[in-house]
Protein backbone atom coordinates (compact mmCIF):
# COMPACT_ATOMS: atom_id res chain seq x y z
CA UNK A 1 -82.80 239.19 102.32
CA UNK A 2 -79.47 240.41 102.88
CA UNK A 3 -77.95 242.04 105.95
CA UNK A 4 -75.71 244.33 104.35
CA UNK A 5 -76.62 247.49 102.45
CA UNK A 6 -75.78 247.60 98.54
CA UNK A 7 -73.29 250.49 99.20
CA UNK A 8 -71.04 249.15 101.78
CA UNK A 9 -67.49 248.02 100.70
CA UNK A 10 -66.77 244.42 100.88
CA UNK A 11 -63.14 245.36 103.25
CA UNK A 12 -64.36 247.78 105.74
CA UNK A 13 -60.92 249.41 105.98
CA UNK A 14 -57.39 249.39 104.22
CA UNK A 15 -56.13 247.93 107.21
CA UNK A 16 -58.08 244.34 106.16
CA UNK A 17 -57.48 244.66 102.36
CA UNK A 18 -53.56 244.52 103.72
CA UNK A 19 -53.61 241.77 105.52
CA UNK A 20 -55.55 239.73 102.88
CA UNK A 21 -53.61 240.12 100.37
CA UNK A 22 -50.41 239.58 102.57
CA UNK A 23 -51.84 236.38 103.38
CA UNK A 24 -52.52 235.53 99.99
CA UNK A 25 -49.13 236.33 98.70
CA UNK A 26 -47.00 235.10 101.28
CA UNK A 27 -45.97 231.68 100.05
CA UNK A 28 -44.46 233.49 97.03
CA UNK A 29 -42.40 235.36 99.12
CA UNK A 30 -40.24 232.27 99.63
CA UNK A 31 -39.83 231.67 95.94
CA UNK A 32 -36.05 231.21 95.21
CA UNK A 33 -34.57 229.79 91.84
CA UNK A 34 -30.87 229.48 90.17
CA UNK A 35 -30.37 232.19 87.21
CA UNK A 36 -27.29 230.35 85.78
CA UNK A 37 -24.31 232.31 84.19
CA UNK A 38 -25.72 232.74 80.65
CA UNK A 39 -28.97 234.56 81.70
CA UNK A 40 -27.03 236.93 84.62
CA UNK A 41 -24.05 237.92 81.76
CA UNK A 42 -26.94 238.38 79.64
CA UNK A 43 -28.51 240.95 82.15
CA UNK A 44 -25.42 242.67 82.89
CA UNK A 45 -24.32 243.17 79.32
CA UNK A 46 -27.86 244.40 78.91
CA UNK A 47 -27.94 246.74 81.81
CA UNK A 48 -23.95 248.13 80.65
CA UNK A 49 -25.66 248.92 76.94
CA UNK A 50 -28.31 250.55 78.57
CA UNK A 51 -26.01 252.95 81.18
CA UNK A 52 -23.78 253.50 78.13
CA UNK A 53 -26.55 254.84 75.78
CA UNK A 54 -28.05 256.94 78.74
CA UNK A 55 -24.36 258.00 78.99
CA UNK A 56 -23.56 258.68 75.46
CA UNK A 57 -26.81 260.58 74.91
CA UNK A 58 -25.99 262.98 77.98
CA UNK A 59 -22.34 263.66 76.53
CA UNK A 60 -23.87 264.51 73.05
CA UNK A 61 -26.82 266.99 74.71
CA UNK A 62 -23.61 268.46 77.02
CA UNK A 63 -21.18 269.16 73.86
CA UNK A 64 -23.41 270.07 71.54
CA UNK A 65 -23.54 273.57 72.90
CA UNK A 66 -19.50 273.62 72.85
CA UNK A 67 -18.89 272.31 69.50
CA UNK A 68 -21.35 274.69 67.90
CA UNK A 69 -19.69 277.41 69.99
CA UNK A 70 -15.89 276.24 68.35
CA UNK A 71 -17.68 276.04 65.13
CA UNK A 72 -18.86 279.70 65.06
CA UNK A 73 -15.85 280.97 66.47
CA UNK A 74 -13.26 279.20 63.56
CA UNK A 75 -15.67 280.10 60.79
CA UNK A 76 -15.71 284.03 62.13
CA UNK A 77 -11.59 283.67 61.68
CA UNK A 78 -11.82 282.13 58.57
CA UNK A 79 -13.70 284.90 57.66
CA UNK A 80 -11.46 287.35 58.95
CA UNK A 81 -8.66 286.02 57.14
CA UNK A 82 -10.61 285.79 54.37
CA UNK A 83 -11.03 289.17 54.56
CA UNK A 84 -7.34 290.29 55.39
CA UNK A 85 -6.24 289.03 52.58
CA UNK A 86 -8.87 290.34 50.34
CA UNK A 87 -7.80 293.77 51.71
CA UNK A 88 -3.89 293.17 51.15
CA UNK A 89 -4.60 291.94 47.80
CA UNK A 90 -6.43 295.32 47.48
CA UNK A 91 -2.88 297.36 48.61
CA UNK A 92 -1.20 299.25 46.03
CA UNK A 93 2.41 297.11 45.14
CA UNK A 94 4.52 299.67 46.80
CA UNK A 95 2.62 299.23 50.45
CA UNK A 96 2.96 295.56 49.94
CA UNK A 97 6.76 295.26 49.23
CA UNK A 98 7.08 297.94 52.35
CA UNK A 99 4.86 295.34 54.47
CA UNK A 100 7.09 292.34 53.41
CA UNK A 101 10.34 294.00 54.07
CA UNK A 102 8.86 294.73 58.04
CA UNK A 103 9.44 291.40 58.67
């Protein structure tokens, strides 16, 4: 027979799970090795694509709003032009030679 009951937990409280596994994972702790050049350029060049596509994806969601704004506003006067000139070109001759001669 046992003394403990089935539903008991094996650690009584976090307090002992903590210090277990502190005790089991303290000789990695110490752990120390030498990352030559190759594999630390290697990291930074990886970490430098990886802030400049974060960075060039937050430029494109900021402009986008802008350049569709410049966009609108250059094809609204091309469209007035557009429709200047379809209206001079409507004139009669004499109130185009009077416009001309304004200067």
């Amino acid at each position: 027979m046992s003394y403990r009951s089935s539903n008991t937990p094996r650690f009584g409280t976090p307090l002992k799970l903590g210090i277990t596994l502190l005790i089991l994972l303290m000789p990695f702790a110490a752990a120390q090795a030498y990352v030559g050049p190759g594999a630390g350029l290697s990291l930074l060049s990886a970490l430098w694509g990886l802030l400049c596509a974060i960075g060039a994806a937050f430029l494109f969601v900021i402009l986008w709003p802008i350049r569709r704004m410049r966009r609108k506003r250059r094809e609204s006067q091309q469209a007035r032009e557009q429709h200047a000139t379809a209206a001079s070109a409507d004139k009669p001759a004499s109130e185009q030679s009077r416009d001309s001669h304004r200067g």
